[in-house]
PDB file of N, CA and C in Angstrom:
ATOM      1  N   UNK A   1       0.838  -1.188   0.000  1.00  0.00           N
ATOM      2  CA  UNK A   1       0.000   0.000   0.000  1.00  0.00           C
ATOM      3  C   UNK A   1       0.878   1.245   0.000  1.00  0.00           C
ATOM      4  N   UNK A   2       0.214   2.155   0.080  1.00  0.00           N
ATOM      5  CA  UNK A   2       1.181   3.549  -0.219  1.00  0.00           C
ATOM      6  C   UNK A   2       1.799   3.883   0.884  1.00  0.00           C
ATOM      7  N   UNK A   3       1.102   3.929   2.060  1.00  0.00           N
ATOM      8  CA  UNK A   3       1.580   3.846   3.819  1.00  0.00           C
ATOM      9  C   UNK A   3       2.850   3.050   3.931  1.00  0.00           C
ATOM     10  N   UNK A   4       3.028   1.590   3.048  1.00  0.00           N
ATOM     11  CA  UNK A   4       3.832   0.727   3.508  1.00  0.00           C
ATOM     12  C   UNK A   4       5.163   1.523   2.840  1.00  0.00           C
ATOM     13  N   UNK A   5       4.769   1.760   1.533  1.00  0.00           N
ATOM     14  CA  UNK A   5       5.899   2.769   0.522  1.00  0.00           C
ATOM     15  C   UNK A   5       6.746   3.763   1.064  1.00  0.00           C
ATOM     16  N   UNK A   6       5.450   4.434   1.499  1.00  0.00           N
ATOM     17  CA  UNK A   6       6.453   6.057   2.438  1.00  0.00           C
ATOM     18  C   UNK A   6       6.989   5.464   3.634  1.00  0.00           C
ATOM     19  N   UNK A   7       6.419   4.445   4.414  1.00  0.00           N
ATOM     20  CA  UNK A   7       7.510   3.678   5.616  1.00  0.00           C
ATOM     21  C   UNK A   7       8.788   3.017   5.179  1.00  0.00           C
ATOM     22  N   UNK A   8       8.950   2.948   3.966  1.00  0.00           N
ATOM     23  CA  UNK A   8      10.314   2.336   3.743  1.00  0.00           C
ATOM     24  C   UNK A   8      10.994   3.256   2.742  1.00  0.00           C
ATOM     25  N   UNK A   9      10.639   4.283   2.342  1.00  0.00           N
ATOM     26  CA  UNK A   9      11.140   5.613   1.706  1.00  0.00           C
ATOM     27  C   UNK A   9      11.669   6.210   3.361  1.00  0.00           C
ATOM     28  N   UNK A  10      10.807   6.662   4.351  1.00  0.00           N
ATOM     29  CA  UNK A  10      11.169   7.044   5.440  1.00  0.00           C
ATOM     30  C   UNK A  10      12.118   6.339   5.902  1.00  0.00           C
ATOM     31  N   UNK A  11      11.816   5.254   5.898  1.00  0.00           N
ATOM     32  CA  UNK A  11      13.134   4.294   6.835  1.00  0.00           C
ATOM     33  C   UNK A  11      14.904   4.570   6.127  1.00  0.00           C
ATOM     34  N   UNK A  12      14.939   4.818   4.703  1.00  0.00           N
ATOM     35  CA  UNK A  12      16.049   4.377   4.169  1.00  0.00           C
ATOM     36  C   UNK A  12      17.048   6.047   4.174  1.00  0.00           C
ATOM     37  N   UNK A  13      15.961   6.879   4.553  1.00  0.00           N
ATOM     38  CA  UNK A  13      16.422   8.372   5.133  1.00  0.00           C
ATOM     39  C   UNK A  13      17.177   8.037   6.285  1.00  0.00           C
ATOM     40  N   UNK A  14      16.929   7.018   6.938  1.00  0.00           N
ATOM     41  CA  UNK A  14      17.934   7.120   8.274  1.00  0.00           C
ATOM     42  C   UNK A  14      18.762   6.422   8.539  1.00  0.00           C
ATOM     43  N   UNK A  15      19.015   5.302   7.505  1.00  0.00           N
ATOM     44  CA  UNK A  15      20.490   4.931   6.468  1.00  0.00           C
ATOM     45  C   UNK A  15      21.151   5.044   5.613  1.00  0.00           C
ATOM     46  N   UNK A  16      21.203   7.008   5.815  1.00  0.00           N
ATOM     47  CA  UNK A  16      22.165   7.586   4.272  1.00  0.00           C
ATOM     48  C   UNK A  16      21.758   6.519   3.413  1.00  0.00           C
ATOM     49  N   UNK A  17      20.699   6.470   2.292  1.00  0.00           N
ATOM     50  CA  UNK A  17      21.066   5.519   1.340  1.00  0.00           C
ATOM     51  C   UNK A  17      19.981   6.702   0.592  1.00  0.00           C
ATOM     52  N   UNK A  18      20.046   6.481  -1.316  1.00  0.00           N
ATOM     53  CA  UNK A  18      19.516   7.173  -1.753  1.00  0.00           C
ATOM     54  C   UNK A  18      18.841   6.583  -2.344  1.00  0.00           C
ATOM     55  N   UNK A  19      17.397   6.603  -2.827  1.00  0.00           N
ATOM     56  CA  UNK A  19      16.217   5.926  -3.261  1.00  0.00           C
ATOM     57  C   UNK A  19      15.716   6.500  -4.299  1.00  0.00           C
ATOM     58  N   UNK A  20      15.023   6.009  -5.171  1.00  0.00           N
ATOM     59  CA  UNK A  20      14.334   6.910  -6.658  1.00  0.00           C
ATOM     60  C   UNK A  20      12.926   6.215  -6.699  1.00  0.00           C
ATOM     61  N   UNK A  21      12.293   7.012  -7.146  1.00  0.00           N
ATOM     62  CA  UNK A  21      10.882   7.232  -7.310  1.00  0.00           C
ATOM     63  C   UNK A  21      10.278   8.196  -7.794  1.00  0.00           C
ATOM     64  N   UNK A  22       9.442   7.931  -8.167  1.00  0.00           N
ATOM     65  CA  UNK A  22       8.507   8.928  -9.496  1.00  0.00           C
ATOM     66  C   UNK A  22       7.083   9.387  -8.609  1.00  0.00           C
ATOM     67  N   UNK A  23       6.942  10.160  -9.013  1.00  0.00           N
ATOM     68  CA  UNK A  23       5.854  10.870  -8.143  1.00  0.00           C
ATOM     69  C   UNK A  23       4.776  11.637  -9.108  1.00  0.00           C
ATOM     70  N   UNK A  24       3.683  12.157  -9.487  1.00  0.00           N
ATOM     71  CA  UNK A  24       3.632  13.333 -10.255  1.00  0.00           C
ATOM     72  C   UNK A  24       2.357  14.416  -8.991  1.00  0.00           C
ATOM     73  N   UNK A  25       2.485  13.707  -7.242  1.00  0.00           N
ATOM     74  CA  UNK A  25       2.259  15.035  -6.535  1.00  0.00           C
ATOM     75  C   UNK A  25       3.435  15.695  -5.804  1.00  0.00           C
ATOM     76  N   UNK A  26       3.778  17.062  -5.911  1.00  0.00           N
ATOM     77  CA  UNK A  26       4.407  17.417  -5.149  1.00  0.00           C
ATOM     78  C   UNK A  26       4.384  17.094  -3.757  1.00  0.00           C
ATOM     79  N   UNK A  27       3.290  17.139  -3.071  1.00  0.00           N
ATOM     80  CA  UNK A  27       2.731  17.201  -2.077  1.00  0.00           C
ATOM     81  C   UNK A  27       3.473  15.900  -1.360  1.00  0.00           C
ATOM     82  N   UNK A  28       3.075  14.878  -1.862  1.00  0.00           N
ATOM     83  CA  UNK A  28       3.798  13.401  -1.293  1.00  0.00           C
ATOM     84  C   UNK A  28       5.423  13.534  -1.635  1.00  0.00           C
ATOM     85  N   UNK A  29       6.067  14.145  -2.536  1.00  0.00           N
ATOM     86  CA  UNK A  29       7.972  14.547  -2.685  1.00  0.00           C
ATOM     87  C   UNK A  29       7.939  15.198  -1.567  1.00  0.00           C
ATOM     88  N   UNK A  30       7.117  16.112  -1.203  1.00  0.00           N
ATOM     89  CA  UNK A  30       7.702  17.181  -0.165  1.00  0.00           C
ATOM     90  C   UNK A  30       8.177  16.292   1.205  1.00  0.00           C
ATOM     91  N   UNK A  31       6.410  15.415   1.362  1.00  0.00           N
ATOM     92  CA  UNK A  31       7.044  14.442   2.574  1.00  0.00           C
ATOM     93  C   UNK A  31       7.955  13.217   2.625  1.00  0.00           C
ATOM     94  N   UNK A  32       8.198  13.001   1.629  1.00  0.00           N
ATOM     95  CA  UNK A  32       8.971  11.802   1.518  1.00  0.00           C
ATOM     96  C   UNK A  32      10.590  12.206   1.182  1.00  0.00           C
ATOM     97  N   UNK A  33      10.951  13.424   0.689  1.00  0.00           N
ATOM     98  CA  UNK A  33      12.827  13.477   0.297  1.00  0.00           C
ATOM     99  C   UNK A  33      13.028  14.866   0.570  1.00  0.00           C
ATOM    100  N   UNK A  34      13.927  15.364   0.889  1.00  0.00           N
ATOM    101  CA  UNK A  34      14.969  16.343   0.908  1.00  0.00           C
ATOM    102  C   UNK A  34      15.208  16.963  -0.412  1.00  0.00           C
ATOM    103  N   UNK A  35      15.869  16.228  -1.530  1.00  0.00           N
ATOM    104  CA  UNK A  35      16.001  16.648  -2.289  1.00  0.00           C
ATOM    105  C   UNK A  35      15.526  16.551  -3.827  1.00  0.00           C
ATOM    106  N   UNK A  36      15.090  16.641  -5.065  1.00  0.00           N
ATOM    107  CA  UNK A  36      14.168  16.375  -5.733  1.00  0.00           C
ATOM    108  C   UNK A  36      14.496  16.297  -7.357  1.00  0.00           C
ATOM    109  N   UNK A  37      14.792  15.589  -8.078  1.00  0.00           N
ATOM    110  CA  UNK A  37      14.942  15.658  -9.493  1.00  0.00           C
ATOM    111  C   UNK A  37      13.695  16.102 -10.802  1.00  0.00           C
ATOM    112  N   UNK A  38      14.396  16.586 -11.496  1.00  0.00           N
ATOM    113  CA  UNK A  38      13.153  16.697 -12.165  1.00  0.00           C
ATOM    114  C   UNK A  38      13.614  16.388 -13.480  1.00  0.00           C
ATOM    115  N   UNK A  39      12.853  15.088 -14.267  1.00  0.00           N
ATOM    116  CA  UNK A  39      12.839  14.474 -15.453  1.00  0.00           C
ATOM    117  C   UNK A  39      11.785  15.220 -16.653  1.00  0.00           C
ATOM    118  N   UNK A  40      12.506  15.571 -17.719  1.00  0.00           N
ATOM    119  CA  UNK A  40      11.763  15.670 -19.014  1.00  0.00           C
ATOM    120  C   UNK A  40      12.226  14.972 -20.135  1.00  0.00           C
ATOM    121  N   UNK A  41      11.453  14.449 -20.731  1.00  0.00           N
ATOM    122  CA  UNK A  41      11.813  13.684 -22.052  1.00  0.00           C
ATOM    123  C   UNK A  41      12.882  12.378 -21.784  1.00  0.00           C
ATOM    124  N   UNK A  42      13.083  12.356 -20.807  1.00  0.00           N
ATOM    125  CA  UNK A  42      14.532  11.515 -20.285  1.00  0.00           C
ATOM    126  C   UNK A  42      15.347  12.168 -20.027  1.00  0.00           C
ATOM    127  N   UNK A  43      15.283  12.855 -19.692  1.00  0.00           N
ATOM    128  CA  UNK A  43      16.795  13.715 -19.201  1.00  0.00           C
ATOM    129  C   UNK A  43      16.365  14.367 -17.845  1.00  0.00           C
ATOM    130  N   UNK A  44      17.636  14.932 -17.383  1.00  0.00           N
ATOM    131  CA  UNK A  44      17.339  14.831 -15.848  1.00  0.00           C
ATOM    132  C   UNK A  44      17.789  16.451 -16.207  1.00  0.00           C
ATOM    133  N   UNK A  45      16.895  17.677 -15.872  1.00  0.00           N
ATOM    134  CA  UNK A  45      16.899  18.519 -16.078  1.00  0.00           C
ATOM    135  C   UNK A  45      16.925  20.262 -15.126  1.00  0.00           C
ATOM    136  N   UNK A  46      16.807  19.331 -13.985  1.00  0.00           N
ATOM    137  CA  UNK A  46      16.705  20.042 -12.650  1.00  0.00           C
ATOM    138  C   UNK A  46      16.722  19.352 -11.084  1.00  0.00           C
ATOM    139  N   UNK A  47      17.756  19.611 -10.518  1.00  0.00           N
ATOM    140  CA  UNK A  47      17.302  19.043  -9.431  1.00  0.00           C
ATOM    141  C   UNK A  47      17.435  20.142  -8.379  1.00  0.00           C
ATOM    142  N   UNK A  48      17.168  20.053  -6.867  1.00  0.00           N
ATOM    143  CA  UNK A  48      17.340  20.523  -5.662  1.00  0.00           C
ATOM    144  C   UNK A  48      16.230  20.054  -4.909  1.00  0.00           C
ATOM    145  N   UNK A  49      16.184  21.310  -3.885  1.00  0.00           N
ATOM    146  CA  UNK A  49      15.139  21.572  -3.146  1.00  0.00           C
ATOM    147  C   UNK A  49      13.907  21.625  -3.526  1.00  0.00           C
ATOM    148  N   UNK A  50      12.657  21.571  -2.655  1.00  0.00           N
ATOM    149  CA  UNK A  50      11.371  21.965  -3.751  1.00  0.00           C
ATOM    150  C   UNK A  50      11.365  23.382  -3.582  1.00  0.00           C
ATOM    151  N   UNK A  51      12.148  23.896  -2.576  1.00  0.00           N
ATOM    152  CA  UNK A  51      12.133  25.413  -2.604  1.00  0.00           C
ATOM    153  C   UNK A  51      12.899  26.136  -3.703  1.00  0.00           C
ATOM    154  N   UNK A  52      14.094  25.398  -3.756  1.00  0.00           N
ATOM    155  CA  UNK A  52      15.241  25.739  -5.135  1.00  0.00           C
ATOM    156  C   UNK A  52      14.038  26.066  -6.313  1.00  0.00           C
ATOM    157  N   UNK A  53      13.835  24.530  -6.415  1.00  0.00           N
ATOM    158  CA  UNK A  53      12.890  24.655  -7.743  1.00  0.00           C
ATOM    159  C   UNK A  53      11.886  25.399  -8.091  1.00  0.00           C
ATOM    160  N   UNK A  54      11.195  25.508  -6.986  1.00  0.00           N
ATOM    161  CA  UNK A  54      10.232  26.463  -6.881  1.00  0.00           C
ATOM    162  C   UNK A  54      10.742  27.683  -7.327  1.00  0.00           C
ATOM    163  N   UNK A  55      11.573  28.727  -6.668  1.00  0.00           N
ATOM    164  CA  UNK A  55      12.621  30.043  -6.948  1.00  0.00           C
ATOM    165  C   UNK A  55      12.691  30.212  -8.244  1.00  0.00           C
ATOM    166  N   UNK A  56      13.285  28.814  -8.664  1.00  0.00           N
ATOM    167  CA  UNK A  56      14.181  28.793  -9.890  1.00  0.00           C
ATOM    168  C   UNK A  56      12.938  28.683 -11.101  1.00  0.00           C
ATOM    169  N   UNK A  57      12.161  28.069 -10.936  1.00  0.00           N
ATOM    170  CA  UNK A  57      11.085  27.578 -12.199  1.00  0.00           C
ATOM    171  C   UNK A  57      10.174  28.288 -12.237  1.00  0.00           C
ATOM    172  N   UNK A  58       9.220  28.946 -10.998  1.00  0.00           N
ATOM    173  CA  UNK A  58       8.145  29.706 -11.171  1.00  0.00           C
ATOM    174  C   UNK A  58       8.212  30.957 -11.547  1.00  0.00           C
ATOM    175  N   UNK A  59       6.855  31.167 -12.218  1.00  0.00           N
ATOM    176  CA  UNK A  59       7.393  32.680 -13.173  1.00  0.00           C
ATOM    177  C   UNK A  59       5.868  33.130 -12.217  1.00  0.00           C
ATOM    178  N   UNK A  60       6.765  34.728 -11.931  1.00  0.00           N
ATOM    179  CA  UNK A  60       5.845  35.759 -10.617  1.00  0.00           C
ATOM    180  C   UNK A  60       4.695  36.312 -11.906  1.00  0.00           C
ATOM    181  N   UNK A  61       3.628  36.216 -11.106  1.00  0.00           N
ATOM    182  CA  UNK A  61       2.638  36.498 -12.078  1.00  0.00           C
ATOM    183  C   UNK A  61       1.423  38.123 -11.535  1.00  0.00           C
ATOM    184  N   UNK A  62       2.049  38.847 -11.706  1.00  0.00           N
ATOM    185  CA  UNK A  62       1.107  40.258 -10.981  1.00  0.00           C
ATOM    186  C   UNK A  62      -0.621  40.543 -11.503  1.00  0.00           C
ATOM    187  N   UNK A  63      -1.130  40.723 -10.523  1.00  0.00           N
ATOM    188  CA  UNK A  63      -2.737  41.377 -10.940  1.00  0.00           C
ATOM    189  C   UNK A  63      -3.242  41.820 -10.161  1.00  0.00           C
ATOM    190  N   UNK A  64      -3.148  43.192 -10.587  1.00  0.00           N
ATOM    191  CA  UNK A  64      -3.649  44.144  -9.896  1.00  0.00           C
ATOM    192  C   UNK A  64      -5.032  44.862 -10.601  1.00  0.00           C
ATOM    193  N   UNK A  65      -5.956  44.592  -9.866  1.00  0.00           N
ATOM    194  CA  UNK A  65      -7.318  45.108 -10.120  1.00  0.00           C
ATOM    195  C   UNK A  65      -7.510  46.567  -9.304  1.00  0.00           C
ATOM    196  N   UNK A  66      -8.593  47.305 -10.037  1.00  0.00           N
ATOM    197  CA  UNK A  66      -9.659  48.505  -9.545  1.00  0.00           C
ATOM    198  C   UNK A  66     -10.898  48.307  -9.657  1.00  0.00           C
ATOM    199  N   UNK A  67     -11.311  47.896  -8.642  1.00  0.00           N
ATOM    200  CA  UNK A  67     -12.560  48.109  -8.567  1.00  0.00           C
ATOM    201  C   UNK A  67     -13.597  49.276  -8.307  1.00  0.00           C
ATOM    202  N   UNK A  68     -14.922  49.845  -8.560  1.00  0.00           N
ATOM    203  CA  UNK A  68     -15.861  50.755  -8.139  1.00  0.00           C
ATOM    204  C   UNK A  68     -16.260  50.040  -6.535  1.00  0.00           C
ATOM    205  N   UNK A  69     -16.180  51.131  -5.699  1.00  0.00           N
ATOM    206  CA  UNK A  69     -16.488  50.967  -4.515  1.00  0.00           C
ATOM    207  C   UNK A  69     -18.022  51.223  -4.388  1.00  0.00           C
ATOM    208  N   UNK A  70     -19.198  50.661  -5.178  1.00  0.00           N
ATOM    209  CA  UNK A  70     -20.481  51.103  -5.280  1.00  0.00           C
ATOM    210  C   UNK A  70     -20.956  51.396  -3.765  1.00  0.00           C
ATOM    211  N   UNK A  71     -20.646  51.524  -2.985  1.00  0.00           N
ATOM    212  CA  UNK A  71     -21.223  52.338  -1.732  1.00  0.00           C
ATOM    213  C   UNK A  71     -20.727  53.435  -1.129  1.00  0.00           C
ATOM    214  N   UNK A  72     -19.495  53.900  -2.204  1.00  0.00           N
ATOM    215  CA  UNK A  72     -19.350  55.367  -2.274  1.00  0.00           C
ATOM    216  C   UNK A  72     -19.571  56.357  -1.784  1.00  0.00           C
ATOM    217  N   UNK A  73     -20.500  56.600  -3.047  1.00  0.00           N
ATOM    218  CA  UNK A  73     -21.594  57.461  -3.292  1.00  0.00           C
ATOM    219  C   UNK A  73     -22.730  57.752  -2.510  1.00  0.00           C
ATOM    220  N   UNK A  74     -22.788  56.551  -1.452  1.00  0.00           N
ATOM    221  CA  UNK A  74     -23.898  56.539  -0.652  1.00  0.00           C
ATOM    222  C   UNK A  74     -23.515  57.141   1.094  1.00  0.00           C
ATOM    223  N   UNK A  75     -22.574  56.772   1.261  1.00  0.00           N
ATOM    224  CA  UNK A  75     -21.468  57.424   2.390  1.00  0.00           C
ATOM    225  C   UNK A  75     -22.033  58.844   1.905  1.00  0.00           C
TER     226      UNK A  75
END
């Protein structure tokens, strides 16, 4: 089961040993490794932190709205 998976992903963290596995949630990489590869096409194209990656890969996206304060006018 998946419980049994992350207990022996967890376990092998606390015998320096390094393990591979494919994932496609972040969410379960975050709890299961330290550090994180990232595969495209076959090639190994990024690795670190999920914070590294994060920094490094996400593009800052701004939006800034104006809205009418329709109770304004009524003040």
């Amino acid at each position: 089961t998946r419980r049994d998976l992350w207990r022996l992903i967890s376990s092998t963290q606390l015998n320096d040993r390094t393990l591979f596995f494919t994932s496609s949630s972040i969410e379960e990489c975050e709890q299961l490794a330290e550090r994180y590869g990232v595969i495209s096409q076959g090639r190994l194209v990024a690795i670190g932190t999920v914070e590294a990656l994060r920094v490094r890969h996400t593009r800052l996206c701004i939006l800034q709205l104006e809205v009418e304060d329709k109770y304004a006018k009524q003040r």
